[in-house]
Protein backbone atom coordinates (compact mmCIF):
# COMPACT_ATOMS: atom_id res chain seq x y z
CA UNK A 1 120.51 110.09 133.44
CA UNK A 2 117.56 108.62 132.16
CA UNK A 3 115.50 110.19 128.60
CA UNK A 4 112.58 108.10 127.43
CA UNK A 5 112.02 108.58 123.36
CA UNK A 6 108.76 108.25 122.42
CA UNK A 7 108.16 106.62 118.65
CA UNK A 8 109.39 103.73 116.92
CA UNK A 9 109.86 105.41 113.31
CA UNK A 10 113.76 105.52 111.33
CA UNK A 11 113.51 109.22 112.89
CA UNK A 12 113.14 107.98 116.43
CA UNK A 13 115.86 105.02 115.92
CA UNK A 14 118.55 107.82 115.18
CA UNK A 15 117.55 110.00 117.73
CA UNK A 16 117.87 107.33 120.41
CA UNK A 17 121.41 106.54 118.84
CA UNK A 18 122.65 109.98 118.96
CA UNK A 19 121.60 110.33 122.38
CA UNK A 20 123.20 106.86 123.31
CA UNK A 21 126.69 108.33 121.82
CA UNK A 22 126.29 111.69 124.34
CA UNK A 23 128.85 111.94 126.87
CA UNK A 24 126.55 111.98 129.55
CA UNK A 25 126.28 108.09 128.82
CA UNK A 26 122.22 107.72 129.45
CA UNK A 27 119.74 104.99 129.98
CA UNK A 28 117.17 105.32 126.94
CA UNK A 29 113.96 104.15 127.48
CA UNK A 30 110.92 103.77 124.39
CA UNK A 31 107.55 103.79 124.11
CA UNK A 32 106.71 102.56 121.07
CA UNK A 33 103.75 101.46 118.93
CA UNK A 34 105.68 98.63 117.56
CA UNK A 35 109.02 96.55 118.09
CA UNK A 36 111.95 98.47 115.84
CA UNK A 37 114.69 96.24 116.17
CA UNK A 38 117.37 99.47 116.02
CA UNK A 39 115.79 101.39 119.13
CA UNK A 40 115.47 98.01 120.71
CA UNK A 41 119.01 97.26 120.46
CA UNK A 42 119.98 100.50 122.28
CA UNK A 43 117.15 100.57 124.66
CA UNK A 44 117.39 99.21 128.29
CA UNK A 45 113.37 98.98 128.20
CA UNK A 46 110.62 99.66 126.30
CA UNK A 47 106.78 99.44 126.07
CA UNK A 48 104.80 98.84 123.48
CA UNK A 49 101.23 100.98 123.55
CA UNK A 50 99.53 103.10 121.65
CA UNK A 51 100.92 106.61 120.97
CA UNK A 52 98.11 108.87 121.60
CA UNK A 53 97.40 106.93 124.49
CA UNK A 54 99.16 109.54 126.92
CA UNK A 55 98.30 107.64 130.68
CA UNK A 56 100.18 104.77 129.12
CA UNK A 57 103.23 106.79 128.63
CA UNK A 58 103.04 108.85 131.21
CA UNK A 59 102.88 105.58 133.31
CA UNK A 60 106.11 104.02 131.61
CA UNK A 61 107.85 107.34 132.63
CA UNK A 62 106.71 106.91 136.30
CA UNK A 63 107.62 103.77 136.37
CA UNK A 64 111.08 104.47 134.61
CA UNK A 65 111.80 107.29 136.48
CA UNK A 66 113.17 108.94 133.53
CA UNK A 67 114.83 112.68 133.58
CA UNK A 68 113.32 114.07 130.30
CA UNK A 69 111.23 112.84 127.27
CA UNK A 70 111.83 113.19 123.26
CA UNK A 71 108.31 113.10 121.65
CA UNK A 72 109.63 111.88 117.74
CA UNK A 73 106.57 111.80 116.31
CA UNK A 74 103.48 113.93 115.66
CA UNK A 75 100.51 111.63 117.09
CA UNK A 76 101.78 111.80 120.71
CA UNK A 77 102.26 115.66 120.48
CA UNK A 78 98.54 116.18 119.00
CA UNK A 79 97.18 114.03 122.02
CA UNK A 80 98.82 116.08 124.71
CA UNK A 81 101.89 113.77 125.67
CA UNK A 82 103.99 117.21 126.97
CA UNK A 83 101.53 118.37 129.13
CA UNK A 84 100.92 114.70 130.45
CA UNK A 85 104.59 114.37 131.72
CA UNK A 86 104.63 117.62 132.82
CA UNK A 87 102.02 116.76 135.40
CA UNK A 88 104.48 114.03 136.75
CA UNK A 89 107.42 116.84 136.31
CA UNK A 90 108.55 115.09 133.39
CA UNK A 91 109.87 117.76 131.08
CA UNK A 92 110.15 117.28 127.11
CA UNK A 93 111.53 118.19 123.37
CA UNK A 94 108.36 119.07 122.43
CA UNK A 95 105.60 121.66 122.91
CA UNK A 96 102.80 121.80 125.16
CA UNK A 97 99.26 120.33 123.09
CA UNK A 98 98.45 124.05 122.74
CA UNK A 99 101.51 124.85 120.15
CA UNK A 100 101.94 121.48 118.97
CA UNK A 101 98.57 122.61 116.80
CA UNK A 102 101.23 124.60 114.89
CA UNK A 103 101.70 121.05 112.74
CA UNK A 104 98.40 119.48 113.86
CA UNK A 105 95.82 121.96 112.83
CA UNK A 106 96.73 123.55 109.30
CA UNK A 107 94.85 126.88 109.83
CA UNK A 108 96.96 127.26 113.34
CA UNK A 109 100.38 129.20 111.72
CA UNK A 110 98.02 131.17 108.69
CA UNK A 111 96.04 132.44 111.05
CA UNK A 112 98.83 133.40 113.56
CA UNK A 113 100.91 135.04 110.65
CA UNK A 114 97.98 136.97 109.42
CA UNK A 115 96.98 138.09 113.14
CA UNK A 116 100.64 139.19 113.92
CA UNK A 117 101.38 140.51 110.22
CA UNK A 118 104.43 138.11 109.72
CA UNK A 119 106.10 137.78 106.27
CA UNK A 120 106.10 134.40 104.12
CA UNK A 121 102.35 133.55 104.25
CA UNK A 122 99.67 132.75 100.53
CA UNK A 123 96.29 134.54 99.98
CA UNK A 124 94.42 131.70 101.98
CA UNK A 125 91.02 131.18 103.45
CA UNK A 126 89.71 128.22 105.85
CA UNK A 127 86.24 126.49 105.05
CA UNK A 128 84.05 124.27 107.32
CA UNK A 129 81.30 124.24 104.25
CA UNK A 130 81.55 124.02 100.94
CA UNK A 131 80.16 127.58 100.56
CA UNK A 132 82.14 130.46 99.13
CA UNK A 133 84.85 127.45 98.27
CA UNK A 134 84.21 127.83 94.17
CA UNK A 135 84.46 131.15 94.17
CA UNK A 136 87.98 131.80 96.04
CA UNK A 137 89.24 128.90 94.07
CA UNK A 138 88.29 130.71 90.83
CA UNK A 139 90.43 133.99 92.44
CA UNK A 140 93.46 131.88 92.47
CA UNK A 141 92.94 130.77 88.78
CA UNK A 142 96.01 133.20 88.29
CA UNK A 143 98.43 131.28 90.55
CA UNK A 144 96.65 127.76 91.32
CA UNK A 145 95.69 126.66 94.80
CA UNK A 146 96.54 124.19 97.27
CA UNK A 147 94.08 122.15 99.32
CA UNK A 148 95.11 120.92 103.37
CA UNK A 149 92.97 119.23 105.31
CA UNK A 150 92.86 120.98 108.70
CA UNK A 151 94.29 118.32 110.54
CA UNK A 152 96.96 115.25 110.22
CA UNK A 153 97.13 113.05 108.13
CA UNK A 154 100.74 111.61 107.80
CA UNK A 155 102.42 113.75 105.49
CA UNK A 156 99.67 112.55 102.39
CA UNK A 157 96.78 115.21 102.49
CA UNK A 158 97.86 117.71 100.85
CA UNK A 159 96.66 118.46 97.28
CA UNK A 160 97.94 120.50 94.58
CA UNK A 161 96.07 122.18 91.44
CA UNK A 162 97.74 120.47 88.03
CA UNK A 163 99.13 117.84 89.93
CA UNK A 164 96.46 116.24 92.09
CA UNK A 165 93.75 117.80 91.62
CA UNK A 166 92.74 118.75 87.53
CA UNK A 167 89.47 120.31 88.15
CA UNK A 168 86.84 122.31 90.11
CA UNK A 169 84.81 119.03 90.25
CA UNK A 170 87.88 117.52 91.67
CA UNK A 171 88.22 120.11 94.17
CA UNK A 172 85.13 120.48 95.41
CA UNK A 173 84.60 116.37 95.70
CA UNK A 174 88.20 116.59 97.88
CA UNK A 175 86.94 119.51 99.75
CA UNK A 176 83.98 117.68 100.32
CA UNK A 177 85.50 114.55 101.28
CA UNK A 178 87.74 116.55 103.66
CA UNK A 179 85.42 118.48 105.60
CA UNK A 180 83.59 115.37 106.43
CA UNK A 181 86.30 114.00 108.04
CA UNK A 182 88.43 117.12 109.89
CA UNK A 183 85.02 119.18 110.16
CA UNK A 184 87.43 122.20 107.60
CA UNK A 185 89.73 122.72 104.67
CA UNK A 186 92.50 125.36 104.47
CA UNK A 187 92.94 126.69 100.57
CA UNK A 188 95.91 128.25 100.03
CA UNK A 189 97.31 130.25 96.59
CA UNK A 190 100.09 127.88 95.05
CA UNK A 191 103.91 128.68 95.16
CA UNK A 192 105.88 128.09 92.28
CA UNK A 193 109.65 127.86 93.05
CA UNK A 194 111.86 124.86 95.15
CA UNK A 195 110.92 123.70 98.46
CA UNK A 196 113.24 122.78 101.01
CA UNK A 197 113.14 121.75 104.71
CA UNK A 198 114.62 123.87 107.40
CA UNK A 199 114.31 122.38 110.96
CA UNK A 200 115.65 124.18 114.07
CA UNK A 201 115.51 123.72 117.72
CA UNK A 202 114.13 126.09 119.73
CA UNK A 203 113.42 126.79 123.61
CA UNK A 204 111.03 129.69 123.14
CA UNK A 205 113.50 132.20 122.81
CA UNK A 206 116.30 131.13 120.82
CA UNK A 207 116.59 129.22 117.40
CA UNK A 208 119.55 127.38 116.04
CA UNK A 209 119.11 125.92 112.16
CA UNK A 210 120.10 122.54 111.23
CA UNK A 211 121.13 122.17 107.77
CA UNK A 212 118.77 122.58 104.83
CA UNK A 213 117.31 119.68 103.25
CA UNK A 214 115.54 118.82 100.49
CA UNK A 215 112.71 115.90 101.10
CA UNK A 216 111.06 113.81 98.30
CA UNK A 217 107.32 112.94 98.15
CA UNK A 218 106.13 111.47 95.12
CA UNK A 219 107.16 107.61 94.87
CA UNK A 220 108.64 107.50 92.43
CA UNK A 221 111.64 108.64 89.74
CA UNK A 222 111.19 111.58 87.92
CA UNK A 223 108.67 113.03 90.86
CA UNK A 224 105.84 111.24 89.27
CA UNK A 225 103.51 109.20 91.42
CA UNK A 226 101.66 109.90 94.83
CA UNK A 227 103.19 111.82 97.75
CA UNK A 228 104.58 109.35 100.40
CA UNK A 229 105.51 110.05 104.05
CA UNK A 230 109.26 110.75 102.10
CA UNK A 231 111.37 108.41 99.92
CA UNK A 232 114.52 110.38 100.36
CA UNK A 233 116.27 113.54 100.92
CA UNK A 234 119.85 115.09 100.55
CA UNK A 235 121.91 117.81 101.59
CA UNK A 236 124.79 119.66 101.18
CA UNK A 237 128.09 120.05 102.98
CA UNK A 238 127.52 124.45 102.66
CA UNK A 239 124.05 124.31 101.48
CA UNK A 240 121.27 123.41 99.16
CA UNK A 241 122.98 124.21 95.63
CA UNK A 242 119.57 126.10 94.13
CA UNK A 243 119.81 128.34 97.33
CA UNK A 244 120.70 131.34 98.32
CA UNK A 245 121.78 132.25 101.56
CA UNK A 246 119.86 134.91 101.74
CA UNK A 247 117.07 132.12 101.42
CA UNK A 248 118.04 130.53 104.64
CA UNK A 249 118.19 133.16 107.06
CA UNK A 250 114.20 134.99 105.54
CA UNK A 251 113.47 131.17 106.54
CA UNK A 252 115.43 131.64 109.62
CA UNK A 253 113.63 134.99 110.41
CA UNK A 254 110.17 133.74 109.67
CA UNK A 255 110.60 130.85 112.30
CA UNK A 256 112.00 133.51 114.74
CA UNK A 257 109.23 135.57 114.06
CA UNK A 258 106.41 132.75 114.38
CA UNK A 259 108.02 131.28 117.84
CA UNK A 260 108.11 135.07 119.30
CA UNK A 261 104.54 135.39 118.09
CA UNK A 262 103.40 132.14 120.15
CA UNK A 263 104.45 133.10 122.96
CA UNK A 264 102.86 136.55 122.53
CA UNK A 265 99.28 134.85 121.76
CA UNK A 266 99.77 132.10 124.08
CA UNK A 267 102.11 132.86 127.49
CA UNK A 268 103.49 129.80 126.35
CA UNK A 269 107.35 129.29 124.97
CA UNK A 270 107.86 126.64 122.28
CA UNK A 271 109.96 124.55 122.98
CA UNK A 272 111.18 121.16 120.84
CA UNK A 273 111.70 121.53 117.18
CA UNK A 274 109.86 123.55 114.82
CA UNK A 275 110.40 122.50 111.07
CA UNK A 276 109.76 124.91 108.44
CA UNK A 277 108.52 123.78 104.78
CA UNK A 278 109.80 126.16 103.39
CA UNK A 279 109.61 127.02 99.13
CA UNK A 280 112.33 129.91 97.69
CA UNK A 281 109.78 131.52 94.92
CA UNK A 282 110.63 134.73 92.37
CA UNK A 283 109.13 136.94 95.31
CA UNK A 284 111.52 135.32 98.20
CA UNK A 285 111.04 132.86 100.60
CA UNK A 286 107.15 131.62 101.16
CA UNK A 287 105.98 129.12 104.05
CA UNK A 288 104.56 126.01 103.38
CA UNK A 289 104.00 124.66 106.35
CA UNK A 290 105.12 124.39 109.78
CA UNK A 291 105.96 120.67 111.59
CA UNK A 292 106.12 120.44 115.50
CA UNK A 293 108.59 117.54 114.88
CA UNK A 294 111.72 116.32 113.39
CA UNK A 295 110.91 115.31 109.85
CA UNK A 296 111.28 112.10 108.83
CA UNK A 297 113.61 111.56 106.28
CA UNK A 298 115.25 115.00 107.24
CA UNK A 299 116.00 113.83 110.33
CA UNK A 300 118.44 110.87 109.32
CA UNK A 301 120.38 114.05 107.12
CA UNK A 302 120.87 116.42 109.93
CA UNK A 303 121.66 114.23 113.13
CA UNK A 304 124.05 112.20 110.84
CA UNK A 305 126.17 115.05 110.91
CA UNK A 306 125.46 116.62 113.97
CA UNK A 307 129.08 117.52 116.17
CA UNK A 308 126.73 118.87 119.35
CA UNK A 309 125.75 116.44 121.85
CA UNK A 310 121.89 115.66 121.62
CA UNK A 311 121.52 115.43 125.42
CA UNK A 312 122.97 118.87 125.84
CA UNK A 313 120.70 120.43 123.06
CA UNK A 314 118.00 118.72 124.89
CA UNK A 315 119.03 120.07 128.22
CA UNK A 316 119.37 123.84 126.55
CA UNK A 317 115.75 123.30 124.75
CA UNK A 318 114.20 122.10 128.33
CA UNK A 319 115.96 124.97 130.28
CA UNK A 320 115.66 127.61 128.13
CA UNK A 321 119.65 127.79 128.14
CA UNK A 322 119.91 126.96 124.19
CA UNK A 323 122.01 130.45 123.27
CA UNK A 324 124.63 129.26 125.74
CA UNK A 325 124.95 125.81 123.60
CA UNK A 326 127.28 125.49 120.58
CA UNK A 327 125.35 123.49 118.10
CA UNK A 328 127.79 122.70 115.18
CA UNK A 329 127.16 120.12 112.42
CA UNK A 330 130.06 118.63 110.20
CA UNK A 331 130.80 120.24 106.49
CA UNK A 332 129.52 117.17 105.17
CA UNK A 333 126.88 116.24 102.34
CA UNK A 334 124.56 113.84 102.96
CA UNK A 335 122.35 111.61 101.03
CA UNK A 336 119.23 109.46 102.54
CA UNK A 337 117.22 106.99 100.70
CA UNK A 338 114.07 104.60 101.67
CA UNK A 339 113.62 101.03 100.95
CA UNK A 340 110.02 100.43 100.91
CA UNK A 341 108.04 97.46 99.99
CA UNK A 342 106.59 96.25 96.86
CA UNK A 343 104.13 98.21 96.03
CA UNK A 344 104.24 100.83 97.95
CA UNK A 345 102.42 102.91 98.82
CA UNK A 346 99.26 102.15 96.80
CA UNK A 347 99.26 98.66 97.47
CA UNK A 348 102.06 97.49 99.27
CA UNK A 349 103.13 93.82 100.25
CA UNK A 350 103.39 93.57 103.70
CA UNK A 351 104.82 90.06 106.05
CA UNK A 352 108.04 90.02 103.37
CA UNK A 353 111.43 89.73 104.68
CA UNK A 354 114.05 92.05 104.11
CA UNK A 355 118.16 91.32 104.25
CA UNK A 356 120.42 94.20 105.58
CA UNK A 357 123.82 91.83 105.91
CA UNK A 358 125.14 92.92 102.40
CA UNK A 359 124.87 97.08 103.11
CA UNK A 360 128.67 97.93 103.76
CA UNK A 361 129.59 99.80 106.16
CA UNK A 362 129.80 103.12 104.71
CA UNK A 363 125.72 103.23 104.34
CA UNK A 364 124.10 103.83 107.50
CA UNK A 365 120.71 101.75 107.97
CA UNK A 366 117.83 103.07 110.17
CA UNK A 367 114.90 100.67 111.01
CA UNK A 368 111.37 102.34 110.27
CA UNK A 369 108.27 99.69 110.06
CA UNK A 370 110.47 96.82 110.43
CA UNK A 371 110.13 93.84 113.38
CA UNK A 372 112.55 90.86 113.58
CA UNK A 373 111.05 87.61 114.22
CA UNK A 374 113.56 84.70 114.81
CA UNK A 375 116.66 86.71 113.59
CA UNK A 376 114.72 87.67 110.17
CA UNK A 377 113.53 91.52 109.38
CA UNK A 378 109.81 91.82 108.62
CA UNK A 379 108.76 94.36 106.73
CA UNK A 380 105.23 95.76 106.97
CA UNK A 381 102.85 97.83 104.71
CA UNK A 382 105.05 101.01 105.34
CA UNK A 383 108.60 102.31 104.61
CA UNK A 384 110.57 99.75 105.96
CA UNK A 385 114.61 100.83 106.28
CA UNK A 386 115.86 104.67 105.63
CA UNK A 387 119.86 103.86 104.19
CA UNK A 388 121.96 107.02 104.90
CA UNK A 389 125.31 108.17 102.78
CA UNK A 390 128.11 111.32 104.00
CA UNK A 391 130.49 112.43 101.88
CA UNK A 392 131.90 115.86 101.49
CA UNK A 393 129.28 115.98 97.90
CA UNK A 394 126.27 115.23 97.35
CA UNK A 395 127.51 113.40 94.44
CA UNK A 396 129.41 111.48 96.88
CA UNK A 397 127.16 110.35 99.25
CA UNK A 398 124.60 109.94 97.01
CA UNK A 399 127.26 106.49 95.66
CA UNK A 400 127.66 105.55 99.16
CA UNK A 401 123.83 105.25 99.74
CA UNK A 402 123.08 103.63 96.38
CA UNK A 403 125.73 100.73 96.75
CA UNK A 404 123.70 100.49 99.96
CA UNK A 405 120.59 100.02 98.50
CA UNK A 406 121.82 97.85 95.87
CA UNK A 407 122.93 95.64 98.38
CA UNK A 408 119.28 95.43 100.12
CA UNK A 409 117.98 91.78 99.61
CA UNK A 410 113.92 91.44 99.35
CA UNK A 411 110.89 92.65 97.53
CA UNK A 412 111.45 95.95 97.92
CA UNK A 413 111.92 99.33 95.60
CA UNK A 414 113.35 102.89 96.02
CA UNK A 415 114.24 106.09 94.16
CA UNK A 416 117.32 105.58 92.95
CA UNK A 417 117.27 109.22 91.18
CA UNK A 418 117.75 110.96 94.91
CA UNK A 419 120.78 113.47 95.65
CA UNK A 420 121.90 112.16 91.35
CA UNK A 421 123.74 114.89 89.48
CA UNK A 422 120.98 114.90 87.18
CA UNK A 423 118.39 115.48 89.58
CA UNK A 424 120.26 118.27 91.86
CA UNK A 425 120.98 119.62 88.36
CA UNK A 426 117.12 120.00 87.43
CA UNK A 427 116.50 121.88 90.90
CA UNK A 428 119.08 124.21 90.09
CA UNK A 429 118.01 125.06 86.46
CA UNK A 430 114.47 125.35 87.42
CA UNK A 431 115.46 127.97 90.73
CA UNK A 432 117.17 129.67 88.03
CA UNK A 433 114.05 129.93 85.55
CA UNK A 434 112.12 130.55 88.99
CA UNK A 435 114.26 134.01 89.55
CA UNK A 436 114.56 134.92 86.45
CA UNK A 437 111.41 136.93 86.30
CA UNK A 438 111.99 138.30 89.82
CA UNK A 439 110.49 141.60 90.03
């Protein structure tokens, strides 16, 4: 067997481990828009191209003869990898350029939800002109809004009212600035409550959960600073402790009822991952936003711990077969933290090394934006190594991954405050504030 794995991020370098481990014993091949030195390792070949440059992979999976691809990232997807391969009968974990707008265009899943009546969606509206933008703004005075450009933009375009955005001048300048660039805005009413990630495979008809996760934007301690791509994330070995499981499965139900309403709309199953951003509010679970990926640091949580084999998921997800596969994760807690450069991620340092030797064992390293160049690690401008702890707490793991870091040698930084007591603690207290005045 023979899977190429498209993407060179920490998320791609697991997911070409786990599939390395399946019993199946594959070749993996990547195409990748630069050298990581973890998926390199593993790989039998690779190319290095540009990942929206879909002849160039299609080409390299021609020439590989591979089985099946896993797109990792979102760029590929948004470009119309899937449908590429699928003209050379290359099938792949991820869906068609059609649904992959479920991540890549932000008005995609309101709109859909509000066509097909689904539960979980905000009082929203989407603007290609700065007309009539003032005036629903002032309607959400009562709740606060939330700004998303209607395209990508890596995880750092969203902006929220009291904590990026302080007033209608700044709103209409980012709205402005915005619709210049993606040609419209989606603004959304704001959510008060926690958020927490729920990915799940899915072949169009069926949807199995991975474990929740909670992901970390802001840069730094405390959650002060400017969103990142993700410095860190944690779960637990039965849960997220501020949720219910109640939460969970109105999350599960919404993504049921989303993937059921794509293929209504569209003739079209879904089939890859969909990843739910999900928030648990005093009114019940809300939707955030929708991913057409594995997120990244999520990913390093729930394939740590996943029991299934990743090339028989992947079969089930290509063949529509994924009820008939058991897809069990381990009890386990995990905790994953980023090492990022100095700097980060205003102005980051980028060219500096960065020494892995002293990480014990117990911390699992993934290479993100990281080359090696004469048996050195080179960090670029971007996160540079996700470190990964399991224990059967989050208390636990969260140790396992700090002695990790601690042990990182460079010009680097990270949030040491991820998967803490103290921190888990605050999420918990403020859920509980959040449902107290539950109607």
């Amino acid at each position: 067997m023979k899977i190429l794995v498209v993407g060179n991020s920490a998320r791609a370098h697991i997911i070409v481990e786990m599939l390395k481990k399946s019993r199946h014993e594959p070749e993996i091949f990547a195409f990748m828009s630069a050298k990581n030195p973890g998926i390199i390792k593993v790989a039998c070949d690779y190319e290095i191209g540009k990942l929206d440059c879909v002849d160039a992979i299609v080409e390299f999976a021609k020439s590989a003869e591979v089985d099946f691809a896993f797109i990792s990232p979102e760029l590929p997807l948004s470009a119309g990898v899937v449908d590429g391969l699928a003209s050379i009968g290359v099938s792949s974990v991820g869906p068609v350029k059609e649904l992959a707008d479920l991540e890549c265009s932000k008005s995609f899943v309101r709109e859909l939800m509000e066509e097909y009546d689904l539960p979980g969606g905000p009082q929203f509206k989407v603007f290609g002109s700065l007309e009539g933008v003032r005036e629903f703004i002032e309607s959400l005075s009562d709740t606060g809004y939330v700004l998303k450009p209607d395209g990508l933009t890596g995880g750092k375009g969203v902006k929220v009212s009291g904590e990026h955005v302080n007033s209608m001048e700044d709103a209409l300048d980012y709205c402005r600035e915005v619709i210049a660039v993606h040609g419209r805005i989606v603004i959304e009413e704001k959510f008060v409550g926690e958020e927490f990630s729920l990915q799940s495979f899915v072949d169009g008809k069926t949807v199995c959960d991975m474990p929740a996760v909670q992901d970390h934007k802001r840069a730094f301690n405390g959650d002060t600073g400017p969103n990142t791509g993700g410095m860190g994330s944690y779960s637990g070995a039965r849960g997220l402790p501020f949720l219910k499981q109640k939460d969970v499965s109105d999350a599960h139900a919404i993504t049921v009822a989303v993937m059921n309403a794509m293929f209504e709309k569209y003739g079209k199953y879904y089939k890859g991952i969909m990843y739910g951003g999900f928030i648990a509010t005093k009114d019940g679970v809300k939707l955030i936003e929708y991913n057409a990926r594995m997120g990244d640091p999520e990913a390093m949580n729930v394939l740590t711990v996943l029991k299934t084999d990743l090339v028989d998921i992947c079969r089930g997800i290509i063949d529509g077969t994924l009820s008939s596969v058991d897809v069990e994760f381990d009890a386990k807690a995990t905790v994953c933290k980023y090492i990022v450069p100095s700097g980060y991620p205003d102005n980051p340092r980028s060219g500096d090394t960065v020494d892995v030797s002293g990480v014990p064992q117990g911390a699992k390293v993934y290479f993100a934006s990281v080359n090696e160049m004469e048996g050195k690690f080179i960090m670029s401008s971007s996160r540079a190594l996700a470190l990964v702890g399991v224990a059967d707490t989050i208390s636990d793991a969260e140790k396992v991954v700090e002695e990790g870091c601690r042990q990182v040698r460079g010009d680097v930084r990270y949030r040491s405050d991820i998967g803490t007591d103290a921190l888990v603690e605050k999420r918990v207290l403020h859920m509980r504030e959040v449902r107290g005045g539950a109607k």
